[in-house]
PDB file of N, CA and C in Angstrom:
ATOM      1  N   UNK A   1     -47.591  24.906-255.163  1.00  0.00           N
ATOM      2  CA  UNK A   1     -48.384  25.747-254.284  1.00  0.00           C
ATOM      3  C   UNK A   1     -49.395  26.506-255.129  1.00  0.00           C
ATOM      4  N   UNK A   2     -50.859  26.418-254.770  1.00  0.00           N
ATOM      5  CA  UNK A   2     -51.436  27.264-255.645  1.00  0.00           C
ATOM      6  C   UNK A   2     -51.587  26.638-256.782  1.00  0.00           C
ATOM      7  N   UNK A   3     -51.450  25.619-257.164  1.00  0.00           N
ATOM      8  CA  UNK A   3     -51.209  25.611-258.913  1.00  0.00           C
ATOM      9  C   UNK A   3     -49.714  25.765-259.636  1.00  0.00           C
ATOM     10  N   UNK A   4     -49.103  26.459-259.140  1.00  0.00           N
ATOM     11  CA  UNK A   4     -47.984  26.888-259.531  1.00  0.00           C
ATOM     12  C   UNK A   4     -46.576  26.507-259.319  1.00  0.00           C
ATOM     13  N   UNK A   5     -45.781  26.146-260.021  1.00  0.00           N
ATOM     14  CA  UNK A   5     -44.330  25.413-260.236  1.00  0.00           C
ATOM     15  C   UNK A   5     -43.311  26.521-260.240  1.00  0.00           C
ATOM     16  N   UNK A   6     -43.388  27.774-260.381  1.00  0.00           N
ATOM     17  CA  UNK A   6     -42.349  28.813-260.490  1.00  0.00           C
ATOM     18  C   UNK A   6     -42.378  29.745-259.419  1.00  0.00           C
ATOM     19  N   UNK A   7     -42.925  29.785-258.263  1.00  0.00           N
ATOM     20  CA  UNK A   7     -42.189  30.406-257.019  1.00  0.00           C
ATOM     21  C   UNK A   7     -41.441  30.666-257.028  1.00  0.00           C
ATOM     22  N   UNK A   8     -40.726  31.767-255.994  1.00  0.00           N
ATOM     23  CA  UNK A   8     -39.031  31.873-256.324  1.00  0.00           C
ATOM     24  C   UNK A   8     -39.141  33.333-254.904  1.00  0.00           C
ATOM     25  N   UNK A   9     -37.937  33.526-254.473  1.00  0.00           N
ATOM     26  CA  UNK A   9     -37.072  34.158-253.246  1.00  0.00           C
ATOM     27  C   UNK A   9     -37.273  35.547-254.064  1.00  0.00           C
ATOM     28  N   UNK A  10     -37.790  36.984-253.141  1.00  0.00           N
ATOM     29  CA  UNK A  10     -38.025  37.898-253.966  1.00  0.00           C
ATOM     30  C   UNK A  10     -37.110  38.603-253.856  1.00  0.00           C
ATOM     31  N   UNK A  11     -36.366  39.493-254.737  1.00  0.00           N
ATOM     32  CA  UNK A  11     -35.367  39.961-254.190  1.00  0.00           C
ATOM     33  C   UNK A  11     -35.273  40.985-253.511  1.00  0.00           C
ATOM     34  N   UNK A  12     -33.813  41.715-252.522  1.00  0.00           N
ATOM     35  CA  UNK A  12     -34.377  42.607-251.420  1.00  0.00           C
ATOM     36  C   UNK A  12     -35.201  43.595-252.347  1.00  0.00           C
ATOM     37  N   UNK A  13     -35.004  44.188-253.182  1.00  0.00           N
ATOM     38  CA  UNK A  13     -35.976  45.407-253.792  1.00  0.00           C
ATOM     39  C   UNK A  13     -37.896  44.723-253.719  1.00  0.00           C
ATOM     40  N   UNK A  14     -37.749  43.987-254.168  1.00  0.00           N
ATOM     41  CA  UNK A  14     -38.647  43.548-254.542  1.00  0.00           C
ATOM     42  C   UNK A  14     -39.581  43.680-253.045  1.00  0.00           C
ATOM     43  N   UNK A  15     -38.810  42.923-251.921  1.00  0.00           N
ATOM     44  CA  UNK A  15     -39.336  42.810-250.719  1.00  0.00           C
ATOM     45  C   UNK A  15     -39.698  44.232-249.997  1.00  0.00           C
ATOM     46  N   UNK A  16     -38.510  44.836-250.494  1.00  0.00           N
ATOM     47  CA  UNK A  16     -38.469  46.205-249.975  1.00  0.00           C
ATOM     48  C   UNK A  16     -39.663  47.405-250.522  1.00  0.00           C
ATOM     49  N   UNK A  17     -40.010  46.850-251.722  1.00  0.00           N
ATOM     50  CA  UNK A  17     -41.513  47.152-252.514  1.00  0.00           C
ATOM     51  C   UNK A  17     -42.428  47.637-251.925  1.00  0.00           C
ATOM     52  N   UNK A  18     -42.781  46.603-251.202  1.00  0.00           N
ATOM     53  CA  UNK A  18     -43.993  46.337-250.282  1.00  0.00           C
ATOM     54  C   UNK A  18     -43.602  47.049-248.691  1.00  0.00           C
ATOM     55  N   UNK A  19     -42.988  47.362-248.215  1.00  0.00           N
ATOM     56  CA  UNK A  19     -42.949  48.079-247.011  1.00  0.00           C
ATOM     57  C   UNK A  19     -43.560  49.094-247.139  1.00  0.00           C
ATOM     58  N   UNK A  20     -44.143  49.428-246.062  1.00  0.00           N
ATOM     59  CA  UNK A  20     -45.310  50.773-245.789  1.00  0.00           C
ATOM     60  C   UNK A  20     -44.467  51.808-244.471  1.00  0.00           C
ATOM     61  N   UNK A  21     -43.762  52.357-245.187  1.00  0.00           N
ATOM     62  CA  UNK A  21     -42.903  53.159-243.621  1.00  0.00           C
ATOM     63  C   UNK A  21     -43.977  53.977-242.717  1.00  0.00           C
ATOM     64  N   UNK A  22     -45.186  54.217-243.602  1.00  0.00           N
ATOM     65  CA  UNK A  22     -46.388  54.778-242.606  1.00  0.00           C
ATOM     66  C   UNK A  22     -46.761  54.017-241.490  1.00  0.00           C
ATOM     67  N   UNK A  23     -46.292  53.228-241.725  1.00  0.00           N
ATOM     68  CA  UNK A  23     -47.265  51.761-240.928  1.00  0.00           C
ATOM     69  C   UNK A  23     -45.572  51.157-239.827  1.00  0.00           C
ATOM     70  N   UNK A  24     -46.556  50.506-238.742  1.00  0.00           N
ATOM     71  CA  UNK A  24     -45.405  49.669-238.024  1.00  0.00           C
ATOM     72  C   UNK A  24     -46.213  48.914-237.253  1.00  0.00           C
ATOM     73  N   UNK A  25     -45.217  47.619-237.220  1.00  0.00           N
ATOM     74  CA  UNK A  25     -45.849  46.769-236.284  1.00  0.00           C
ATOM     75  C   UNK A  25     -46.999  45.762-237.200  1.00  0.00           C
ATOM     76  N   UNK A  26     -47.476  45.335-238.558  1.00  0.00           N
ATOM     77  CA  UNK A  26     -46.366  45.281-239.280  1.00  0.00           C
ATOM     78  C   UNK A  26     -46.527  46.576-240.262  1.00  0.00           C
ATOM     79  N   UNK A  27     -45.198  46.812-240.972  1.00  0.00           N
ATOM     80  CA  UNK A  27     -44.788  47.707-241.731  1.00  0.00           C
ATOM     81  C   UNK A  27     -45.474  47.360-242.770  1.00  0.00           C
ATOM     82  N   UNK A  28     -46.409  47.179-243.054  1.00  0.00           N
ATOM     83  CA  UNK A  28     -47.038  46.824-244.677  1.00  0.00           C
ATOM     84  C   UNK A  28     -48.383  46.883-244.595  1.00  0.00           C
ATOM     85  N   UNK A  29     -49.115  47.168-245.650  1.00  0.00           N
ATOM     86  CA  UNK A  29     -50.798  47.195-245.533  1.00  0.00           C
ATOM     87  C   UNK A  29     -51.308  45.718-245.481  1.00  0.00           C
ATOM     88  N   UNK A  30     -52.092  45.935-244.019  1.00  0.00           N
ATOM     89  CA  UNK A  30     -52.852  44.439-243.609  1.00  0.00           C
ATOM     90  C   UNK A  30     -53.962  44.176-244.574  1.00  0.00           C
ATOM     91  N   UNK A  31     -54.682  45.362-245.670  1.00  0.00           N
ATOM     92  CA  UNK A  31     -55.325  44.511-246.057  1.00  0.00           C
ATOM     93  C   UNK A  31     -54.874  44.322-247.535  1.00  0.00           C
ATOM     94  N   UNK A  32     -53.684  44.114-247.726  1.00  0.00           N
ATOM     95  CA  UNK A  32     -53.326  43.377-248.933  1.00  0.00           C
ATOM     96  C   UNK A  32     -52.380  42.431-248.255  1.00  0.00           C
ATOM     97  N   UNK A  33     -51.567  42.759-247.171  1.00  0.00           N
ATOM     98  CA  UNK A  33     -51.150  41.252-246.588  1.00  0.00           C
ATOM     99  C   UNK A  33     -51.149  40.640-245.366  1.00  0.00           C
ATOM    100  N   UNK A  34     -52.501  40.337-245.075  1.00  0.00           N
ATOM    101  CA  UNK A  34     -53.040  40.067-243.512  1.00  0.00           C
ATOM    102  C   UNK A  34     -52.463  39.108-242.964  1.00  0.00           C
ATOM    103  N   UNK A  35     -52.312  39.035-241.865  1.00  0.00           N
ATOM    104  CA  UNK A  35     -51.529  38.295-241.010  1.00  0.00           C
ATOM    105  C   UNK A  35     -50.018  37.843-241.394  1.00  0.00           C
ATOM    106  N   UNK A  36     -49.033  39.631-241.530  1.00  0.00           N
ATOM    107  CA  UNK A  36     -47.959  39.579-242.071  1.00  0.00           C
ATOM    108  C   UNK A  36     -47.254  39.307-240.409  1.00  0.00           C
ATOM    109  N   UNK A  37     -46.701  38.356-239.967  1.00  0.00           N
ATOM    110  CA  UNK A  37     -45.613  38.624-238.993  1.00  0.00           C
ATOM    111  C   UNK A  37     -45.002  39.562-238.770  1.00  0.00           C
ATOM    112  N   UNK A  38     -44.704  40.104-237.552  1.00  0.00           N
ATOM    113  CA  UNK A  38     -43.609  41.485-237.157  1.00  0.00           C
ATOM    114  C   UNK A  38     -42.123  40.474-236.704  1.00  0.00           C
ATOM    115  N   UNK A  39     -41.583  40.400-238.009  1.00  0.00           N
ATOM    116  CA  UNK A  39     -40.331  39.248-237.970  1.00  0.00           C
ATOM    117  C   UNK A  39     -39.485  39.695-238.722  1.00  0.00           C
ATOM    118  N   UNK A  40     -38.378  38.879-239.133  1.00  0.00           N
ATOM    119  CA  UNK A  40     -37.274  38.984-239.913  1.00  0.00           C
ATOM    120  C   UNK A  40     -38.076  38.025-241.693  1.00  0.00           C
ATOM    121  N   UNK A  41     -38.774  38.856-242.882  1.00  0.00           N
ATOM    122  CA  UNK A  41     -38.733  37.936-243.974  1.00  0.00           C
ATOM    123  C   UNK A  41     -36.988  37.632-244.990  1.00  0.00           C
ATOM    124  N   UNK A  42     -36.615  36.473-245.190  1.00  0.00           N
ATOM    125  CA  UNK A  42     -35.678  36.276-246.105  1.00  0.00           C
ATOM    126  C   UNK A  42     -36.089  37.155-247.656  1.00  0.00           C
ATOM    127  N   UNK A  43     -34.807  37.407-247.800  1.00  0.00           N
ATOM    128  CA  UNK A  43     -34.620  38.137-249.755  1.00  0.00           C
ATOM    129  C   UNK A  43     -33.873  37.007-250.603  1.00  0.00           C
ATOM    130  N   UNK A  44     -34.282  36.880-251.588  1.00  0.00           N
ATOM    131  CA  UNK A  44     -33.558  35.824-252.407  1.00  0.00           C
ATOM    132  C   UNK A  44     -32.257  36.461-252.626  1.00  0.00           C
ATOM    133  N   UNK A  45     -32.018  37.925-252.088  1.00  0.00           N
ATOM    134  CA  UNK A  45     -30.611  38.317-252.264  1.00  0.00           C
ATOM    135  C   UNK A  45     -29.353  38.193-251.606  1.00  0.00           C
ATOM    136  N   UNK A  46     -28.566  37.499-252.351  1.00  0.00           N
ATOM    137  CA  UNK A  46     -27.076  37.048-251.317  1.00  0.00           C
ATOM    138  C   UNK A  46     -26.249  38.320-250.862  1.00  0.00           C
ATOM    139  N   UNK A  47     -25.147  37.686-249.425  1.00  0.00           N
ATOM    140  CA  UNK A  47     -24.454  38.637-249.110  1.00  0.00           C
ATOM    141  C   UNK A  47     -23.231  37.809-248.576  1.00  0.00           C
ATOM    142  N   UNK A  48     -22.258  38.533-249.243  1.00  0.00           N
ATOM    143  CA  UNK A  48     -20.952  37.734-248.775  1.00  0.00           C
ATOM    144  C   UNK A  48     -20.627  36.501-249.403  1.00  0.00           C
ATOM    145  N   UNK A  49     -20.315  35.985-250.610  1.00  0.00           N
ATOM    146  CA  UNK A  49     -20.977  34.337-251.576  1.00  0.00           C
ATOM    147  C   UNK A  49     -21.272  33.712-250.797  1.00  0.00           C
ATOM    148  N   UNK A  50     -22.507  33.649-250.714  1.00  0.00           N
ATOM    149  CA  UNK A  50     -23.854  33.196-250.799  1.00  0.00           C
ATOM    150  C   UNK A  50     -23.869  32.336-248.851  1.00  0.00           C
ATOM    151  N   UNK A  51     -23.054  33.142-248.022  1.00  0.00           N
ATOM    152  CA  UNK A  51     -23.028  32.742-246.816  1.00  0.00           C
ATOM    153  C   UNK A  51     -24.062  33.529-246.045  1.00  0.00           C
ATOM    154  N   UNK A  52     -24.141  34.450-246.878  1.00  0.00           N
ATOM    155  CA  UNK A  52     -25.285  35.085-245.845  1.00  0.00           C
ATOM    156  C   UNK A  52     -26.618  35.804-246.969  1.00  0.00           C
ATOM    157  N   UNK A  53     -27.515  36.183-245.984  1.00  0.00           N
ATOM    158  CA  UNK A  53     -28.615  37.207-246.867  1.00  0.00           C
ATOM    159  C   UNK A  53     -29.268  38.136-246.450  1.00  0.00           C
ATOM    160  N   UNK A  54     -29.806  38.796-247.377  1.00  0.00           N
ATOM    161  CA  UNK A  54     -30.402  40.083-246.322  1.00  0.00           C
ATOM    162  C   UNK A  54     -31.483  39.881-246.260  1.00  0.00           C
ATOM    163  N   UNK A  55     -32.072  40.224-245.073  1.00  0.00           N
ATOM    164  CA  UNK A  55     -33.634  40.378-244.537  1.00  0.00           C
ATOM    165  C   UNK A  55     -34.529  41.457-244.143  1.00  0.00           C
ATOM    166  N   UNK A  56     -36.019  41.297-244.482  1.00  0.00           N
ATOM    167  CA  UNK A  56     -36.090  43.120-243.624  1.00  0.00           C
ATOM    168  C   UNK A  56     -36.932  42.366-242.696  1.00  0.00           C
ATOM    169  N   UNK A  57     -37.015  43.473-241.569  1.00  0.00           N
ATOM    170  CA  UNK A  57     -38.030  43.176-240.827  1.00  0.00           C
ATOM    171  C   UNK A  57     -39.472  43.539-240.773  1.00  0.00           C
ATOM    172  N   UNK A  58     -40.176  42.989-240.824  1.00  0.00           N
ATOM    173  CA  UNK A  58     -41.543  43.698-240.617  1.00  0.00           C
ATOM    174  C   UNK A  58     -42.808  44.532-239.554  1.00  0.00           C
ATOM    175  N   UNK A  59     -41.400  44.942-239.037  1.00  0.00           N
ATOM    176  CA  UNK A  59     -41.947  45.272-237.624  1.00  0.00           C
ATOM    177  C   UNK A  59     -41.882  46.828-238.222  1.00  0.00           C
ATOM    178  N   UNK A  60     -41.060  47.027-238.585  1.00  0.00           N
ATOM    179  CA  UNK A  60     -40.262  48.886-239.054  1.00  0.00           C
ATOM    180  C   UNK A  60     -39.818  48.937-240.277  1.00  0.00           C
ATOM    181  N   UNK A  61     -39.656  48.108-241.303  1.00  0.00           N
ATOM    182  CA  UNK A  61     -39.114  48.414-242.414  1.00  0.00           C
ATOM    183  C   UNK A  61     -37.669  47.700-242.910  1.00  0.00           C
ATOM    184  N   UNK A  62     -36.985  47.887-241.452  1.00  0.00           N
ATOM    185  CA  UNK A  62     -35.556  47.888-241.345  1.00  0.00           C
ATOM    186  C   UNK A  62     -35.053  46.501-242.204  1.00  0.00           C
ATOM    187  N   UNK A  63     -33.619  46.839-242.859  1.00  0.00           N
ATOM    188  CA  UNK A  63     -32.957  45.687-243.196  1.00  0.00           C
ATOM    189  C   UNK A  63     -31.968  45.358-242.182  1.00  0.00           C
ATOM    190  N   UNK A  64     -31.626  44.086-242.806  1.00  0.00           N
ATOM    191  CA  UNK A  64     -30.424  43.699-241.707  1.00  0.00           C
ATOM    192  C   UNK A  64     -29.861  42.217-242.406  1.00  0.00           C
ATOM    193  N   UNK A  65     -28.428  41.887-242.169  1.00  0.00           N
ATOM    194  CA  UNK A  65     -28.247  40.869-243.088  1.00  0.00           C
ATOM    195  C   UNK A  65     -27.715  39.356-242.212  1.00  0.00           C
ATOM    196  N   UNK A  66     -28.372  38.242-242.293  1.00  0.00           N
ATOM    197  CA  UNK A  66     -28.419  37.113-241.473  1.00  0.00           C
ATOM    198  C   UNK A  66     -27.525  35.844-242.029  1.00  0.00           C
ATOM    199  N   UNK A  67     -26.622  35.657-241.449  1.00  0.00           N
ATOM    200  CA  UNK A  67     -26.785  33.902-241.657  1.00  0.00           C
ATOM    201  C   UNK A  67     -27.543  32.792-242.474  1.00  0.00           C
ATOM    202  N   UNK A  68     -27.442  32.325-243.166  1.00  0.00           N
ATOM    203  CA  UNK A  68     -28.288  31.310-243.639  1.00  0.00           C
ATOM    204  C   UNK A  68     -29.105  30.333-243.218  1.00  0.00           C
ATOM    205  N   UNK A  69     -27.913  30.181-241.466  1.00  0.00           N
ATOM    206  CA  UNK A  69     -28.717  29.167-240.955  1.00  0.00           C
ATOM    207  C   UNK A  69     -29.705  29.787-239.770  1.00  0.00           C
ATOM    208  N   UNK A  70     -29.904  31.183-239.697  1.00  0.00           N
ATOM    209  CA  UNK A  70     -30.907  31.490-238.965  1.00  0.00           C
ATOM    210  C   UNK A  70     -32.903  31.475-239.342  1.00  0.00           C
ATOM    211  N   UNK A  71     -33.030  30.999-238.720  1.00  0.00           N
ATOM    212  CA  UNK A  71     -34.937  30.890-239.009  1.00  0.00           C
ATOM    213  C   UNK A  71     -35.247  31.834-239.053  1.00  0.00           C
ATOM    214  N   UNK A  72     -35.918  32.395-240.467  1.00  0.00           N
ATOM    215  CA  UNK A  72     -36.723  33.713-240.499  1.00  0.00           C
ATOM    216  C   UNK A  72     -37.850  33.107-241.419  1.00  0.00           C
ATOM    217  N   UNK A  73     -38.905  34.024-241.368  1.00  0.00           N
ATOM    218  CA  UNK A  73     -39.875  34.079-242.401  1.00  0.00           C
ATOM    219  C   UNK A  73     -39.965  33.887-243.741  1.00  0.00           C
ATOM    220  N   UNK A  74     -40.429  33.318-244.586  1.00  0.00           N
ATOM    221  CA  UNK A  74     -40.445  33.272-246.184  1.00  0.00           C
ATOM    222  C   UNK A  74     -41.699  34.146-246.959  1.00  0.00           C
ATOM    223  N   UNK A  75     -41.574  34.521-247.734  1.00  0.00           N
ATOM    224  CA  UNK A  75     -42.849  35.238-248.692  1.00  0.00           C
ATOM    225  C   UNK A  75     -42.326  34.780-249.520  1.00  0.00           C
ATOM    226  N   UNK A  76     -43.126  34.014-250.740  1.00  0.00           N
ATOM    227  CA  UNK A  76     -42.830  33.667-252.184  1.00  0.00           C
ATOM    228  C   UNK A  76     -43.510  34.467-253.261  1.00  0.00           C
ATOM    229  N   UNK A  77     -43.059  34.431-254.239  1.00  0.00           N
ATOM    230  CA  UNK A  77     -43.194  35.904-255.412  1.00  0.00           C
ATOM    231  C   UNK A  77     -43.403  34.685-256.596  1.00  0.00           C
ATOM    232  N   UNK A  78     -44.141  35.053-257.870  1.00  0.00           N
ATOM    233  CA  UNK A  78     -43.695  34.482-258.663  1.00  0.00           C
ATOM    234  C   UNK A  78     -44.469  35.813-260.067  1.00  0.00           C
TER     235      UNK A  78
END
Protein backbone atom coordinates (compact mmCIF):
# COMPACT_ATOMS: atom_id res chain seq x y z
CA UNK A 1 0.00 0.00 0.00
CA UNK A 2 1.56 3.25 -0.72
CA UNK A 3 4.89 1.88 -1.41
CA UNK A 4 5.09 0.30 1.73
CA UNK A 5 5.52 -3.43 3.12
CA UNK A 6 5.34 -2.66 6.98
CA UNK A 7 1.77 -1.61 7.86
CA UNK A 8 0.66 -2.98 10.95
CA UNK A 9 -2.75 -2.83 13.57
CA UNK A 10 -2.20 0.35 15.81
CA UNK A 11 -2.39 -0.27 19.12
CA UNK A 12 -5.42 0.83 21.41
CA UNK A 13 -3.09 3.81 22.73
CA UNK A 14 -1.95 4.55 19.68
CA UNK A 15 -5.63 4.69 18.22
CA UNK A 16 -6.68 6.32 21.23
CA UNK A 17 -3.92 9.15 20.24
CA UNK A 18 -5.83 10.52 17.73
CA UNK A 19 -9.30 11.00 19.33
CA UNK A 20 -10.46 14.59 19.64
CA UNK A 21 -13.02 14.45 22.74
CA UNK A 22 -13.78 18.16 21.53
CA UNK A 23 -15.15 16.86 18.51
CA UNK A 24 -18.08 14.17 17.83
CA UNK A 25 -19.56 12.62 15.18
CA UNK A 26 -16.43 11.93 14.08
CA UNK A 27 -14.33 12.29 17.22
CA UNK A 28 -11.12 13.29 15.43
CA UNK A 29 -9.91 16.32 13.34
CA UNK A 30 -11.42 16.08 9.71
CA UNK A 31 -8.75 17.90 8.42
CA UNK A 32 -6.02 15.57 9.24
CA UNK A 33 -8.42 12.60 8.81
CA UNK A 34 -11.20 13.32 6.32
CA UNK A 35 -13.71 11.09 5.70
CA UNK A 36 -13.11 9.25 9.13
CA UNK A 37 -16.34 6.95 9.59
CA UNK A 38 -18.56 7.41 12.82
CA UNK A 39 -17.93 3.45 13.41
CA UNK A 40 -16.30 0.94 15.45
CA UNK A 41 -12.05 1.21 14.19
CA UNK A 42 -10.13 -2.24 15.22
CA UNK A 43 -6.74 -1.91 17.73
CA UNK A 44 -4.06 -4.32 17.02
CA UNK A 45 -4.67 -4.86 20.80
CA UNK A 46 -5.88 -8.31 22.07
CA UNK A 47 -8.45 -9.15 24.71
CA UNK A 48 -9.07 -12.35 26.30
CA UNK A 49 -6.06 -14.67 24.09
CA UNK A 50 -6.46 -13.26 21.26
CA UNK A 51 -10.46 -14.06 20.99
CA UNK A 52 -11.36 -10.79 21.13
CA UNK A 53 -10.15 -6.92 20.64
CA UNK A 54 -10.71 -3.66 21.55
CA UNK A 55 -12.17 -0.99 19.43
CA UNK A 56 -13.02 2.69 19.75
CA UNK A 57 -15.60 4.26 18.18
CA UNK A 58 -15.49 7.24 16.24
CA UNK A 59 -18.53 8.67 16.79
CA UNK A 60 -17.52 9.78 20.75
CA UNK A 61 -14.27 8.50 21.55
CA UNK A 62 -15.66 5.53 23.38
CA UNK A 63 -13.94 2.07 23.67
CA UNK A 64 -15.53 -1.10 23.68
CA UNK A 65 -14.19 -4.65 23.16
CA UNK A 66 -15.52 -6.97 20.07
CA UNK A 67 -15.28 -10.32 18.77
CA UNK A 68 -12.99 -10.98 16.09
CA UNK A 69 -15.46 -12.01 13.89
CA UNK A 70 -17.37 -8.77 13.95
CA UNK A 71 -16.88 -6.16 10.86
CA UNK A 72 -15.41 -2.99 11.96
CA UNK A 73 -13.23 -0.46 10.39
CA UNK A 74 -9.36 -0.68 9.86
CA UNK A 75 -6.76 2.34 10.04
CA UNK A 76 -3.19 1.18 9.30
CA UNK A 77 -0.10 2.84 11.10
CA UNK A 78 3.27 2.17 10.10
Amino acid sequence: LCGFRDWRMPTRKELESIIDFGRSNPAIDPGYFPNTKVWYFWSGSSYVENLQAWSLYFGTGDNNIHDRSVSNHVRLVR
